[in-house]
Protein backbone atom coordinates (compact mmCIF):
# COMPACT_ATOMS: atom_id res chain seq x y z
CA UNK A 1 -15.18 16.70 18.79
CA UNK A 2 -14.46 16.34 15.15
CA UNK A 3 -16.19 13.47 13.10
CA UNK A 4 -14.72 11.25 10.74
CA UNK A 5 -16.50 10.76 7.40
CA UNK A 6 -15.68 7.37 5.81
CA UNK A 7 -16.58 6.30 2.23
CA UNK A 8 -16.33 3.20 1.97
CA UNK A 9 -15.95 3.67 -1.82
CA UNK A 10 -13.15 6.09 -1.44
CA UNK A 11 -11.67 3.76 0.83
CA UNK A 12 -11.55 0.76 -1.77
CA UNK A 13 -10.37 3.40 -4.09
CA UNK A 14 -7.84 4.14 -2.41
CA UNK A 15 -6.33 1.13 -1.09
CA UNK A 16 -6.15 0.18 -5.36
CA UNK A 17 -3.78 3.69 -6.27
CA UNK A 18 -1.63 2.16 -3.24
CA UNK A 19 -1.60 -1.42 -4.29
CA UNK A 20 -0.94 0.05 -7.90
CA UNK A 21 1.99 2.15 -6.76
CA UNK A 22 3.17 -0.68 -4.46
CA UNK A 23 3.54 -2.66 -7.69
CA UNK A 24 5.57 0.14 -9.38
CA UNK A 25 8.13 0.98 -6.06
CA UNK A 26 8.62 -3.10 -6.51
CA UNK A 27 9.36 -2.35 -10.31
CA UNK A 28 11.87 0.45 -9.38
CA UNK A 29 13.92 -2.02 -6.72
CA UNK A 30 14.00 -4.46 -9.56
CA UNK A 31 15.90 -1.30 -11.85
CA UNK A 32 18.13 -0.57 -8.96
CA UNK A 33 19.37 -3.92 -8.24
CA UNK A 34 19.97 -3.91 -11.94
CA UNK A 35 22.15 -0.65 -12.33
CA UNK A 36 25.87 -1.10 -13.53
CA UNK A 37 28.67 1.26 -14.54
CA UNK A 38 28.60 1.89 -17.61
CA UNK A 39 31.40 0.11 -20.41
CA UNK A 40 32.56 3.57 -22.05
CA UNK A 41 36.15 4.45 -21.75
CA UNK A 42 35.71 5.98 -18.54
CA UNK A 43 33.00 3.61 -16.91
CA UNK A 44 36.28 0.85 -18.00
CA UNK A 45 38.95 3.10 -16.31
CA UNK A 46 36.97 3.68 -12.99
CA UNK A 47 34.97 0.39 -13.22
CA UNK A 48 37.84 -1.45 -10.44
CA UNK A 49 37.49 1.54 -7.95
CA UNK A 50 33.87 2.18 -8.43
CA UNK A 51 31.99 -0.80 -9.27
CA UNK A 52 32.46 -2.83 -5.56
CA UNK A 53 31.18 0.18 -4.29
CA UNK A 54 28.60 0.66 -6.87
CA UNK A 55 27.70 -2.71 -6.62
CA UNK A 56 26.97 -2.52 -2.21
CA UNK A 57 25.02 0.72 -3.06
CA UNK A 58 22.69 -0.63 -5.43
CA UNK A 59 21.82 -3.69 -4.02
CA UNK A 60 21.27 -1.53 -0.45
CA UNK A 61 18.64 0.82 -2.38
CA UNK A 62 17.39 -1.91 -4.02
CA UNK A 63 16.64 -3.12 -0.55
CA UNK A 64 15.65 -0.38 0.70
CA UNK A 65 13.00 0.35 -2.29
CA UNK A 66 11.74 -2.95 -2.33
CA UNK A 67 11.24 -3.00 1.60
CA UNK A 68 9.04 0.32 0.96
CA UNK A 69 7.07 -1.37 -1.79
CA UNK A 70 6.26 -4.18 1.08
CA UNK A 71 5.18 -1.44 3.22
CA UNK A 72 2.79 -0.23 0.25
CA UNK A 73 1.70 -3.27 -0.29
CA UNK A 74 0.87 -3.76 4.17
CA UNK A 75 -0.63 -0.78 3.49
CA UNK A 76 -3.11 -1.31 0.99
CA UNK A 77 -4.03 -4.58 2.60
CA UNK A 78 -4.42 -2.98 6.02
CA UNK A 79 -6.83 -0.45 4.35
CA UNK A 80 -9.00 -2.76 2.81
CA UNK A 81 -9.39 -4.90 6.26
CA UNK A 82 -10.11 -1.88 8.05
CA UNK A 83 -12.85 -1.01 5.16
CA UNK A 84 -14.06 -4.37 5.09
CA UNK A 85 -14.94 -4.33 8.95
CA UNK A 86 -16.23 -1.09 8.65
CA UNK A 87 -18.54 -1.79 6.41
CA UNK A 88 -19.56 -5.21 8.37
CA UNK A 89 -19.82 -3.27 11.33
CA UNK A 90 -22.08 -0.38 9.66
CA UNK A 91 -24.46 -3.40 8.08
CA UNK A 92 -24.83 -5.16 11.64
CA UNK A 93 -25.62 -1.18 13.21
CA UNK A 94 -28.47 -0.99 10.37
CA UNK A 95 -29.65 -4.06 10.76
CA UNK A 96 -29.78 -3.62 14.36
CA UNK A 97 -31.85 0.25 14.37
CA UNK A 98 -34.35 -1.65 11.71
CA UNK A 99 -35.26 -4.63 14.18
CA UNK A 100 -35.20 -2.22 16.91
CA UNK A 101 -37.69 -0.07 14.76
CA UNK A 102 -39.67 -2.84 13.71
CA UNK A 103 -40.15 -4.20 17.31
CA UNK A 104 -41.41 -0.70 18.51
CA UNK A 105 -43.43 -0.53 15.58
CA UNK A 106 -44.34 -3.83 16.17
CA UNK A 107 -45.30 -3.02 19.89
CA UNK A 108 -47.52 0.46 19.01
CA UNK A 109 -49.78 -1.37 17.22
């Protein structure tokens, strides 16, 4: 049976990059909602074909981008839960084998 090593620290650590990057997918759905063709000559030519479409497409990736920065953001909170209780769980265990100790100790004497 393999054993799982968990660092707290790395943990924490790691829940921050993907709160950070959570932040920056939000940033991106932001840039796609905000996307337009452009007002050269030829962005005004195909602008009444293209920009309805354009327009759907954008604001469907910007949907979909900002729906995956929620999902970063679950994430990161879901991490830090899970190293919260571990580390709640892992004090209580301690606490636990030193009482234990102490009462044998205790009851050699």
């Amino acid at each position: 049976m393999n054993e799982v090593a968990w660092q707290p620290a790395d943990a924490a650590l790691l829940a921050g990059r993907i709160a950070s990057q959570a932040g920056e997918v939000k940033s991106l759905a932001s840039k796609a909602r905000g996307g337009r063709v452009g007002s050269n000559a030829f962005g005004l030519m195909i602008s009444p074909l293209v920009t309805p479409i354009a327009e759907l497409f954008l604001d469907i990736m910007g949907t979909a981008i900002s729906l995956a920065g929620e999902s970063c953001s679950d994430l990161s909170s879901a991490l830090k839960k899970v190293n919260a209780n571990f580390q709640e769980t892992e004090s209580g265990n301690i606490s636990a084998v030193q009482t234990t100790g102490e009462m044998a100790s205790g009851g050699a004497r």
